[in-house]
N, C-alpha and C. Protein backbone atom coordinates (compact mmCIF):
# COMPACT_ATOMS: atom_id res chain seq x y z
N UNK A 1 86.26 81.71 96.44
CA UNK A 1 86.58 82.74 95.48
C UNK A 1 85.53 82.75 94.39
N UNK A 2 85.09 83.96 93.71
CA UNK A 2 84.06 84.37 92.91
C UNK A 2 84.92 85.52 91.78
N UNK A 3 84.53 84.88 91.07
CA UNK A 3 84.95 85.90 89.65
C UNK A 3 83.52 86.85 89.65
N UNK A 4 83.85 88.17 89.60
CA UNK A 4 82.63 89.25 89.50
C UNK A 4 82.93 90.15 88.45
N UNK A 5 82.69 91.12 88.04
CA UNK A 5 82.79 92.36 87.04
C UNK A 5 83.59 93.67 88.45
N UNK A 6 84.32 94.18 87.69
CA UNK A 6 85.11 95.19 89.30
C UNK A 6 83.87 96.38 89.04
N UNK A 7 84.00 96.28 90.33
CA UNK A 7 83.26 98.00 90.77
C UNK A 7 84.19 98.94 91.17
N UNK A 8 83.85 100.47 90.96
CA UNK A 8 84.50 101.47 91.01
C UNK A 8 85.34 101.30 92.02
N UNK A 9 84.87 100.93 93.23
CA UNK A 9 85.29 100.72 94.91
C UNK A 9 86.46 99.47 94.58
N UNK A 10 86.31 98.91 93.38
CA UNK A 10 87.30 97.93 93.72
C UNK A 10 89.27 98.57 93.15
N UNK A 11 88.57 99.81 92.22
CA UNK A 11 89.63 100.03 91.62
C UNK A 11 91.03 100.57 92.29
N UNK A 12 91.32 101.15 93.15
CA UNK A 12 92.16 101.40 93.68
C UNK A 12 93.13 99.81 94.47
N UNK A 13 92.07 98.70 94.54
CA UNK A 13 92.40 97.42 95.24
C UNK A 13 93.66 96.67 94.15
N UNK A 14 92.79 96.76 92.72
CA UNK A 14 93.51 95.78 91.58
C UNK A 14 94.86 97.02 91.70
N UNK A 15 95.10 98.28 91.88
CA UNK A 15 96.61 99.13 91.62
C UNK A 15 97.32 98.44 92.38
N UNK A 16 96.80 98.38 93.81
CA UNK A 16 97.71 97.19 94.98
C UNK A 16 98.12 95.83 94.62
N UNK A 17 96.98 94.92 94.26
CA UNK A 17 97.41 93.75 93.83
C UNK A 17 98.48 93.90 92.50
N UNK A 18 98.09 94.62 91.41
CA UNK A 18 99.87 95.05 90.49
C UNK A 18 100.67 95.16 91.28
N UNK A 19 100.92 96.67 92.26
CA UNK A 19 102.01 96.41 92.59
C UNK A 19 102.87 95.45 93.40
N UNK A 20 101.88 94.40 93.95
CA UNK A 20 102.55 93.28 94.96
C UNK A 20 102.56 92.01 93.97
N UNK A 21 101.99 91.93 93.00
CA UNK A 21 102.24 91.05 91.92
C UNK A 21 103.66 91.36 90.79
N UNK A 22 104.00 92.79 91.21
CA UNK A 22 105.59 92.70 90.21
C UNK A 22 106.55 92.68 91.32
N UNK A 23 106.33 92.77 92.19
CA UNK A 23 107.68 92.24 93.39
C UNK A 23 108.45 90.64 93.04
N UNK A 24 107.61 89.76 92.15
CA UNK A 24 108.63 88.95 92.50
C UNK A 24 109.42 88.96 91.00
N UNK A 25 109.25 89.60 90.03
CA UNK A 25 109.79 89.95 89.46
C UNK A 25 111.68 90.42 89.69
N UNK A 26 111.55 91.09 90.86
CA UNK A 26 113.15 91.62 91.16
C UNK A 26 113.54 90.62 91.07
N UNK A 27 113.43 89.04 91.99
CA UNK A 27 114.36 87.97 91.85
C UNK A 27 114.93 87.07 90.67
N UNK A 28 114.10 88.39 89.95
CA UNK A 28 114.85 87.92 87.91
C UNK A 28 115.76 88.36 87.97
N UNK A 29 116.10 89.97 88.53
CA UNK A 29 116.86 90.83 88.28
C UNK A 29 116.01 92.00 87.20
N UNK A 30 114.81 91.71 87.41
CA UNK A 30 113.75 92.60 86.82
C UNK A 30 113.07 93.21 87.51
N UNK A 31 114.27 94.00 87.99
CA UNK A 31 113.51 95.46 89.03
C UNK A 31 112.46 96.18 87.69
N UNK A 32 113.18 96.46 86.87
CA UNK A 32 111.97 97.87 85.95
C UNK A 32 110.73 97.15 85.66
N UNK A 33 110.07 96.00 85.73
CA UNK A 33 109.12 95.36 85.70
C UNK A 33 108.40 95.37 86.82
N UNK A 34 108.43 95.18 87.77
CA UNK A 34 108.13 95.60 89.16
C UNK A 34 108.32 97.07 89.92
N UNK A 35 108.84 98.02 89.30
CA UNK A 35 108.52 99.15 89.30
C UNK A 35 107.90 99.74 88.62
N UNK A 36 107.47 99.69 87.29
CA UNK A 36 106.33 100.21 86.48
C UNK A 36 105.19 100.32 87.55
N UNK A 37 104.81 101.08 86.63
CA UNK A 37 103.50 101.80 87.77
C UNK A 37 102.13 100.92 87.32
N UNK A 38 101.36 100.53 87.75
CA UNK A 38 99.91 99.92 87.40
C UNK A 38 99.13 100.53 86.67
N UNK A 39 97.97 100.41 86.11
CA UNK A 39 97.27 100.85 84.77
C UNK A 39 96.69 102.36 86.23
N UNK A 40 96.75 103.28 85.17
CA UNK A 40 95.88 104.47 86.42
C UNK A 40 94.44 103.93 86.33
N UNK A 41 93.85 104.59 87.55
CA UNK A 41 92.80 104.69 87.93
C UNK A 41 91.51 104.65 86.67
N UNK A 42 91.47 105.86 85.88
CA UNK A 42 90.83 106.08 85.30
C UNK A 42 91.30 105.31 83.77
N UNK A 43 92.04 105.00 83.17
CA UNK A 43 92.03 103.11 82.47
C UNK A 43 91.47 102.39 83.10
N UNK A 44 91.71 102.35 84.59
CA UNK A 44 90.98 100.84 84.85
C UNK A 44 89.58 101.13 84.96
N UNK A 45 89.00 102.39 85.00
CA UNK A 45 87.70 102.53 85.12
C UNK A 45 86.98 102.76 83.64
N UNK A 46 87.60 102.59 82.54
CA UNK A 46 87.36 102.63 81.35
C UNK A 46 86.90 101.20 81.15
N UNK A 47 88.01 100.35 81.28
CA UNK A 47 87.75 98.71 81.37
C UNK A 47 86.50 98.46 82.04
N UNK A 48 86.36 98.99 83.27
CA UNK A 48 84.99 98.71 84.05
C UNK A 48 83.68 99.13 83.05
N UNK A 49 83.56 100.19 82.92
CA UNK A 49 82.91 101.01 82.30
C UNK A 49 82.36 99.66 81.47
N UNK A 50 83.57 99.45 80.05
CA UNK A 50 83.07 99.06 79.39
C UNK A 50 83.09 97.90 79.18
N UNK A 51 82.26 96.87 80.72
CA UNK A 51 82.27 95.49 81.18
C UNK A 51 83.64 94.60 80.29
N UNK A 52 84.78 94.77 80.61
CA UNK A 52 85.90 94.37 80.12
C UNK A 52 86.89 93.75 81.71
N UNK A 53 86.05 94.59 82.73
CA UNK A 53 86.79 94.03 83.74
C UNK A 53 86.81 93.38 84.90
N UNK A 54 87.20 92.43 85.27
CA UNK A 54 86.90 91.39 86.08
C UNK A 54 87.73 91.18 87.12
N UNK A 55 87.58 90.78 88.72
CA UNK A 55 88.47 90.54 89.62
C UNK A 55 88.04 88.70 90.02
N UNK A 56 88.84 88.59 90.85
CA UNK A 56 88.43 87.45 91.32
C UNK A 56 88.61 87.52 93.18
N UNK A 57 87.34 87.44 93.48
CA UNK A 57 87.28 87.83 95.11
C UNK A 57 86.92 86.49 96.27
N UNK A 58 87.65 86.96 97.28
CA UNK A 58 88.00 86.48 98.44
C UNK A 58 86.18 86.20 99.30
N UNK A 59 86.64 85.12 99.84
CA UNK A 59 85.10 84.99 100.86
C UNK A 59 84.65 86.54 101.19
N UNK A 60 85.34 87.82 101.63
CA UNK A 60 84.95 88.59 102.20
C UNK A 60 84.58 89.87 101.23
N UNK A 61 84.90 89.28 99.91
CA UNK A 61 84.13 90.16 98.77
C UNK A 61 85.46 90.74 98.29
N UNK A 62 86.60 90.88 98.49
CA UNK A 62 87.89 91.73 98.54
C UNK A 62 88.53 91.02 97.05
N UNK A 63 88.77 91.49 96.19
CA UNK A 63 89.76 91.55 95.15
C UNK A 63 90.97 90.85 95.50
N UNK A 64 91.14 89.83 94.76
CA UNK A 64 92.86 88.89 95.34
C UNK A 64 93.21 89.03 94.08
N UNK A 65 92.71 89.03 92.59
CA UNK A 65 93.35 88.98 91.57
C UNK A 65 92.62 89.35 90.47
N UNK A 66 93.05 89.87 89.11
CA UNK A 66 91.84 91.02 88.53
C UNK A 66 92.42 90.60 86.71
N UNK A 67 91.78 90.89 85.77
CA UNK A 67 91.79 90.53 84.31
C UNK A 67 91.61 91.93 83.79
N UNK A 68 92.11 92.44 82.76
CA UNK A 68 90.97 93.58 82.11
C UNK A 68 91.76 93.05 80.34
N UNK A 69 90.80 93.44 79.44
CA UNK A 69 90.86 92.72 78.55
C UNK A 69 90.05 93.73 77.38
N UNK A 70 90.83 93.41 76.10
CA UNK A 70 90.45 94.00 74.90
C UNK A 70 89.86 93.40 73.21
N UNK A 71 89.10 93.68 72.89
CA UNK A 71 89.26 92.80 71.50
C UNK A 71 90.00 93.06 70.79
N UNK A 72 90.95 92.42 70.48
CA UNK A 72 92.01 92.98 69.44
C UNK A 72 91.51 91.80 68.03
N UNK A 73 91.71 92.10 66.88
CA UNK A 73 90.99 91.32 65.66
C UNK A 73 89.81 90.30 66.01
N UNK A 74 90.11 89.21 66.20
CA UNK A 74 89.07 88.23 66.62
C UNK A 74 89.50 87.31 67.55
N UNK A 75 90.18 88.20 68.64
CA UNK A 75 90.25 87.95 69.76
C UNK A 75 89.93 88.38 70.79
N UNK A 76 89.87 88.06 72.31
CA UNK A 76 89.96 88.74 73.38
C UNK A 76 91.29 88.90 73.75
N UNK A 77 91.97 89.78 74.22
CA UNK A 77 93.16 89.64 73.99
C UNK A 77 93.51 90.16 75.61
N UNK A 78 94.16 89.69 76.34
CA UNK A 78 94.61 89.57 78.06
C UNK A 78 95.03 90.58 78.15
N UNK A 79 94.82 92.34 78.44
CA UNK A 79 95.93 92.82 78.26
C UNK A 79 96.61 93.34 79.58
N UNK A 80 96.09 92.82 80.70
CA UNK A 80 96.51 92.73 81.90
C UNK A 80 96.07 91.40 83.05
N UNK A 81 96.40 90.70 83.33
CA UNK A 81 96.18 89.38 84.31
C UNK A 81 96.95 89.58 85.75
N UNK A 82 96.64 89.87 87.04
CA UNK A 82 97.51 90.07 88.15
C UNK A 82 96.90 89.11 89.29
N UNK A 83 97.89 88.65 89.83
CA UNK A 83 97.01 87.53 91.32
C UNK A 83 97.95 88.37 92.38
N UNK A 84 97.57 88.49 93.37
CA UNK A 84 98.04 88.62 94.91
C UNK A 84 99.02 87.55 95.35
N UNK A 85 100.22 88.16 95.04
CA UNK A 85 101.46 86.77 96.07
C UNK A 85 100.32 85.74 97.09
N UNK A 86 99.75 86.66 97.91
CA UNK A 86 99.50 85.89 98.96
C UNK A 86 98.47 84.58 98.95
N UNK A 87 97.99 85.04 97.32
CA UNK A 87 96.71 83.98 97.08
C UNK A 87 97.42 82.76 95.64
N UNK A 88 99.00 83.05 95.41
CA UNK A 88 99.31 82.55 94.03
C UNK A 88 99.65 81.10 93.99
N UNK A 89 99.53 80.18 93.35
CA UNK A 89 99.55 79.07 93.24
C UNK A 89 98.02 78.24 93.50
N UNK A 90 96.88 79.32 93.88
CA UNK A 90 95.62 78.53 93.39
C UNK A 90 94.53 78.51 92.99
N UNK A 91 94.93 79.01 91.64
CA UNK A 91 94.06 78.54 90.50
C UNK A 91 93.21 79.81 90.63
N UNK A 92 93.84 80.69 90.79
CA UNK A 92 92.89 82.49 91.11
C UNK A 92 93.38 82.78 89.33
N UNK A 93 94.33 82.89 89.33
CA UNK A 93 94.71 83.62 87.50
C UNK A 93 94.20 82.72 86.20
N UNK A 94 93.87 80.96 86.56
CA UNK A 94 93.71 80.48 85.74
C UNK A 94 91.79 80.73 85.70
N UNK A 95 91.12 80.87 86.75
CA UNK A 95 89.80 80.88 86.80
C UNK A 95 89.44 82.85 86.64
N UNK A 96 90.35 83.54 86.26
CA UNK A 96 90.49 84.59 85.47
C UNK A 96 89.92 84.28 84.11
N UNK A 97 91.27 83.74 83.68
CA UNK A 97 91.43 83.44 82.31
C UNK A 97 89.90 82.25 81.38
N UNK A 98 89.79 81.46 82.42
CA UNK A 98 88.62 81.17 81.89
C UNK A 98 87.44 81.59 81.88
N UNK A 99 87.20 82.53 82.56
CA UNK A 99 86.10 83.30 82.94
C UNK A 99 86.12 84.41 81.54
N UNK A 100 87.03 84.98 81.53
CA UNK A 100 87.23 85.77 79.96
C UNK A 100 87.11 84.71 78.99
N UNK A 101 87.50 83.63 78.38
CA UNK A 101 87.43 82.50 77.35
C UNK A 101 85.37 82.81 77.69
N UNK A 102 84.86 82.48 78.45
CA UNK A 102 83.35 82.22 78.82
C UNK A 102 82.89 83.28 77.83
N UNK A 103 83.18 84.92 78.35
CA UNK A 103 83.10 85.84 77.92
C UNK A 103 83.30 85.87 76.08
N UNK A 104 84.46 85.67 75.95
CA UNK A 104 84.59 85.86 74.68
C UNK A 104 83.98 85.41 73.64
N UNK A 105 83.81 83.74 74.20
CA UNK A 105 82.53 82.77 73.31
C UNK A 105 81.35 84.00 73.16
N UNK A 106 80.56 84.04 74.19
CA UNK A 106 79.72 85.03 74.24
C UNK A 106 80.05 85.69 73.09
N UNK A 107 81.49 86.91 72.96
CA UNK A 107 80.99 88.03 71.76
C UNK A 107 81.32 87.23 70.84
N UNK A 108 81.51 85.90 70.92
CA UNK A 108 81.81 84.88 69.06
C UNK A 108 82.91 85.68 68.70
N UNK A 109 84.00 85.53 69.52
CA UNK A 109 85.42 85.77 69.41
C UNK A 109 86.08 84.29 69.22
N UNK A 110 86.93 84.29 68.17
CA UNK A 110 87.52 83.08 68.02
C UNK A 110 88.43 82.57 69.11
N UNK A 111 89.51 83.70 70.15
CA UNK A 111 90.60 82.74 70.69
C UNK A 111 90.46 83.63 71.89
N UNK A 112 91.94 83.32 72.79
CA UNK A 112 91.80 84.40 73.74
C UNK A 112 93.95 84.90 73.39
N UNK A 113 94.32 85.92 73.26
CA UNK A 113 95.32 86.44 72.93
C UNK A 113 96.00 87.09 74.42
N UNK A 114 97.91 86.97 74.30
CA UNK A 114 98.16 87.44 75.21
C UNK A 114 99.59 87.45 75.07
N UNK A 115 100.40 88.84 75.52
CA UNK A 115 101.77 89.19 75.40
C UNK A 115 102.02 88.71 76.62
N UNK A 116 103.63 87.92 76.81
CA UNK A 116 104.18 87.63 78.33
C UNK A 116 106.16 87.77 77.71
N UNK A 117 106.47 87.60 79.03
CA UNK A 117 107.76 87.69 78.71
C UNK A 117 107.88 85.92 78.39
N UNK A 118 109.15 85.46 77.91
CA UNK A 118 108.72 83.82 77.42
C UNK A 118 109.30 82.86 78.61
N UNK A 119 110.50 83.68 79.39
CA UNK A 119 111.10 82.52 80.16
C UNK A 119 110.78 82.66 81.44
N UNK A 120 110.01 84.10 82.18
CA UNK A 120 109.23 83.91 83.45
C UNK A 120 108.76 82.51 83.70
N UNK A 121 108.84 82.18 84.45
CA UNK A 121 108.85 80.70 84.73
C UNK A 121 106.56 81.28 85.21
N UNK A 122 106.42 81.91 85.75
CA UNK A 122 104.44 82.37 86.16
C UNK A 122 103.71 83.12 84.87
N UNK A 123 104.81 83.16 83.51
CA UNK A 123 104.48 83.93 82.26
C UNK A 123 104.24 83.22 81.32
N UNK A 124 105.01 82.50 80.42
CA UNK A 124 104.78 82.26 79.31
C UNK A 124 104.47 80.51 79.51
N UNK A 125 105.25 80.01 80.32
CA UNK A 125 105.28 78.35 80.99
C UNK A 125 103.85 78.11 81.30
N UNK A 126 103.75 79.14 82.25
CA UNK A 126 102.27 79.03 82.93
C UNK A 126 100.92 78.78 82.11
N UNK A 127 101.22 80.18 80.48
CA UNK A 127 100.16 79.99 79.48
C UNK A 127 100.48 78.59 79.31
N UNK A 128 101.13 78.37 78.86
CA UNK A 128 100.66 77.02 78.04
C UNK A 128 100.84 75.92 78.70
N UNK A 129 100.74 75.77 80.09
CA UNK A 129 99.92 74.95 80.81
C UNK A 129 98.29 74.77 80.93
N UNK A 130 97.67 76.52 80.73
CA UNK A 130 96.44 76.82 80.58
C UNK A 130 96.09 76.72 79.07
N UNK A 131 97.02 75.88 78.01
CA UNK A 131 96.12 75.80 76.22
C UNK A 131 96.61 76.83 75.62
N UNK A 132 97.31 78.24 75.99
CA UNK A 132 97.80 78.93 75.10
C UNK A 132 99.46 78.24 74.61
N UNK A 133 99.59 78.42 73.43
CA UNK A 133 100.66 78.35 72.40
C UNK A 133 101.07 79.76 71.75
N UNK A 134 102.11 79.51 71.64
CA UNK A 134 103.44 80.78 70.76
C UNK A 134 102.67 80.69 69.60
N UNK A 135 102.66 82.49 69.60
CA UNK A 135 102.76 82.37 68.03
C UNK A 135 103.94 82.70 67.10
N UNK A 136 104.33 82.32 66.06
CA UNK A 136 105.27 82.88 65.24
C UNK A 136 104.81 84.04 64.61
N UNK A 137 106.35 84.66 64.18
CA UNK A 137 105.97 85.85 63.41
C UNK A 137 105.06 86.36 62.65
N UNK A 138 104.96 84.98 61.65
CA UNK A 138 103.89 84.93 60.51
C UNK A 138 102.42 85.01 61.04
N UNK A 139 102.37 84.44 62.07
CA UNK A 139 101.33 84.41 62.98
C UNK A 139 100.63 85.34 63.17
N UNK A 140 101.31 86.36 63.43
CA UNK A 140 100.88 87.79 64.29
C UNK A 140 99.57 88.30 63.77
N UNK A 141 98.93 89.12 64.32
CA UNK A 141 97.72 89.39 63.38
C UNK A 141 98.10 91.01 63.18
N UNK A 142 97.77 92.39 63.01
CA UNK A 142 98.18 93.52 63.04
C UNK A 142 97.50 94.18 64.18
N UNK A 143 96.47 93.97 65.20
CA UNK A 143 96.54 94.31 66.50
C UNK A 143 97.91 93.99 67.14
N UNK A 144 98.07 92.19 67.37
CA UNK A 144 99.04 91.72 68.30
C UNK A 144 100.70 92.57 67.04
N UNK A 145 100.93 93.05 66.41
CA UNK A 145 101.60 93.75 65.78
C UNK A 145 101.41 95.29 66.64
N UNK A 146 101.05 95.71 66.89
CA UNK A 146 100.67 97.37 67.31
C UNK A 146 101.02 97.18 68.62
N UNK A 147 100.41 96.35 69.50
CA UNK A 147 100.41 95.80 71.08
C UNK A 147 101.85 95.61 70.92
N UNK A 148 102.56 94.74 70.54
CA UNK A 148 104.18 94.68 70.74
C UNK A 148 105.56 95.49 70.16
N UNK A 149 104.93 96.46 69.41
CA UNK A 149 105.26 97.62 69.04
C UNK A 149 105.30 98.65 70.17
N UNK A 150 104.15 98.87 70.90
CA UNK A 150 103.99 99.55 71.89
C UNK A 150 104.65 99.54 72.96
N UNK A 151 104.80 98.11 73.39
CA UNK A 151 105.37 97.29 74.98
C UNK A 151 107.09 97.62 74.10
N UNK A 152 107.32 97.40 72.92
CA UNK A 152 108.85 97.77 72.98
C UNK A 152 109.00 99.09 73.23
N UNK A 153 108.01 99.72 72.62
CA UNK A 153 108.47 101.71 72.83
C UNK A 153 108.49 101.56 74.54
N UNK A 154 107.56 100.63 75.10
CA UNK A 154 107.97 101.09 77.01
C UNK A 154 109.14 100.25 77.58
N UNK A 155 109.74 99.65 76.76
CA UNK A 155 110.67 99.15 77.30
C UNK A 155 110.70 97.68 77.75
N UNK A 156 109.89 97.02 77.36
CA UNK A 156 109.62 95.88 77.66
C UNK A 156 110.41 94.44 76.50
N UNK A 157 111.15 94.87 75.87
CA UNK A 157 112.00 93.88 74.99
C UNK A 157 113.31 94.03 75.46
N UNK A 158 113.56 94.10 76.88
CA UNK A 158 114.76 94.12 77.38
C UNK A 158 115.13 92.77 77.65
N UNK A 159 114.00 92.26 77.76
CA UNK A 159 113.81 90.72 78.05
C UNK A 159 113.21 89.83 76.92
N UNK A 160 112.87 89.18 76.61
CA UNK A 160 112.54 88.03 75.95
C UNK A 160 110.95 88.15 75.90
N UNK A 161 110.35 88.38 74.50
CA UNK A 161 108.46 88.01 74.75
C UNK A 161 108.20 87.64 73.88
N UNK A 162 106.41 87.05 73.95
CA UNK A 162 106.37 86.72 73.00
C UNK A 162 105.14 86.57 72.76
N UNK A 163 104.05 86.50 71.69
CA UNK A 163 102.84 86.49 71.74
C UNK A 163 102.20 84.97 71.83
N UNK A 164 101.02 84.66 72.09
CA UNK A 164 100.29 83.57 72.92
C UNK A 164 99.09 83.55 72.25
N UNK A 165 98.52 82.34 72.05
CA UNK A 165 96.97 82.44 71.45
C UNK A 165 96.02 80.93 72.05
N UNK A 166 95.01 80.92 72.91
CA UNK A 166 94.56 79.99 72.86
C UNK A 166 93.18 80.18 72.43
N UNK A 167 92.62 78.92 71.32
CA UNK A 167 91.92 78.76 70.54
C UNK A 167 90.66 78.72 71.49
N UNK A 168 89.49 79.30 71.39
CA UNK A 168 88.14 78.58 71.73
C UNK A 168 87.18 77.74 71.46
């Protein structure tokens, strides 16, 4: 596996890997999480565009799991991370995530930032196996304020979330 920058050709691949990455979601009882629709086409080709987006590919060049990512204050901030069921449990989402941390040093971004639900056992557990920590309220910065403002207007505080920060 190779972390690359996605090409146009890859974009329709990362919509597939979303949608087979919120399937296991239902066995929460979080069907509307796994039915949301994936970032469209032309978002994810914005991310590309503006080298923000990254897959992580298979011996045969193929997309198994994909990052796209924003600066929010003086962060990079995760605002999508997806692996392929079929590739999950090795080390495809965490060699994502460090591959953006690489990146971010680069723009002399202090941390790497990221919304999850908290008790997904592949969400919030998972960050902070990989160095991210909760932030508290006080914490928040007024990006990660706007970002979870937003995810409530779509419906996403039906469940439990919470914001994440690991330091660089």
């Amino acid at each position: 596996m190779r972390i690359r920058p996605a090409r146009r050709s890859d974009l329709p691949l990362l919509q597939e890997i979303e949608r087979a990455a919120g399937e296991p979601f239902r066995t929460l009882a979080m069907s509307a999480v796994a039915d949301d629709e994936p970032p469209p086409l032309d978002l994810l080709d914005e991310y590309r565009k503006a080298g923000r987006a990254w897959v992580a590919a298979d011996t045969d060049d193929r997309p198994v799991g994909y990052l796209i990512a924003d600066p929010v204050d003086d962060a990079a901030h995760v605002e999508q991370v997806s692996v392929h069921p079929s590739v999950a449990r090795r080390g495809v989402g965490s060699a994502l995530i460090d591959h953006l941390a690489l990146w971010a040093a680069e723009q002399r971004l202090e941390a790497l930032t990221l919304t999850t639900f908290s008790h997904v056992p592949w969400n919030a557990p998972y960050y902070t196996r990989l160095g991210f920590r909760t932030l508290t309220e006080a914490e928040l910065t007024d990006g990660l304020r706007k970002i979870r403002a937003e995810e409530a207007e779509h419906g996403l505080d039906r469940w439990p979330r919470v914001c994440m920060r690991r330091e660089l």
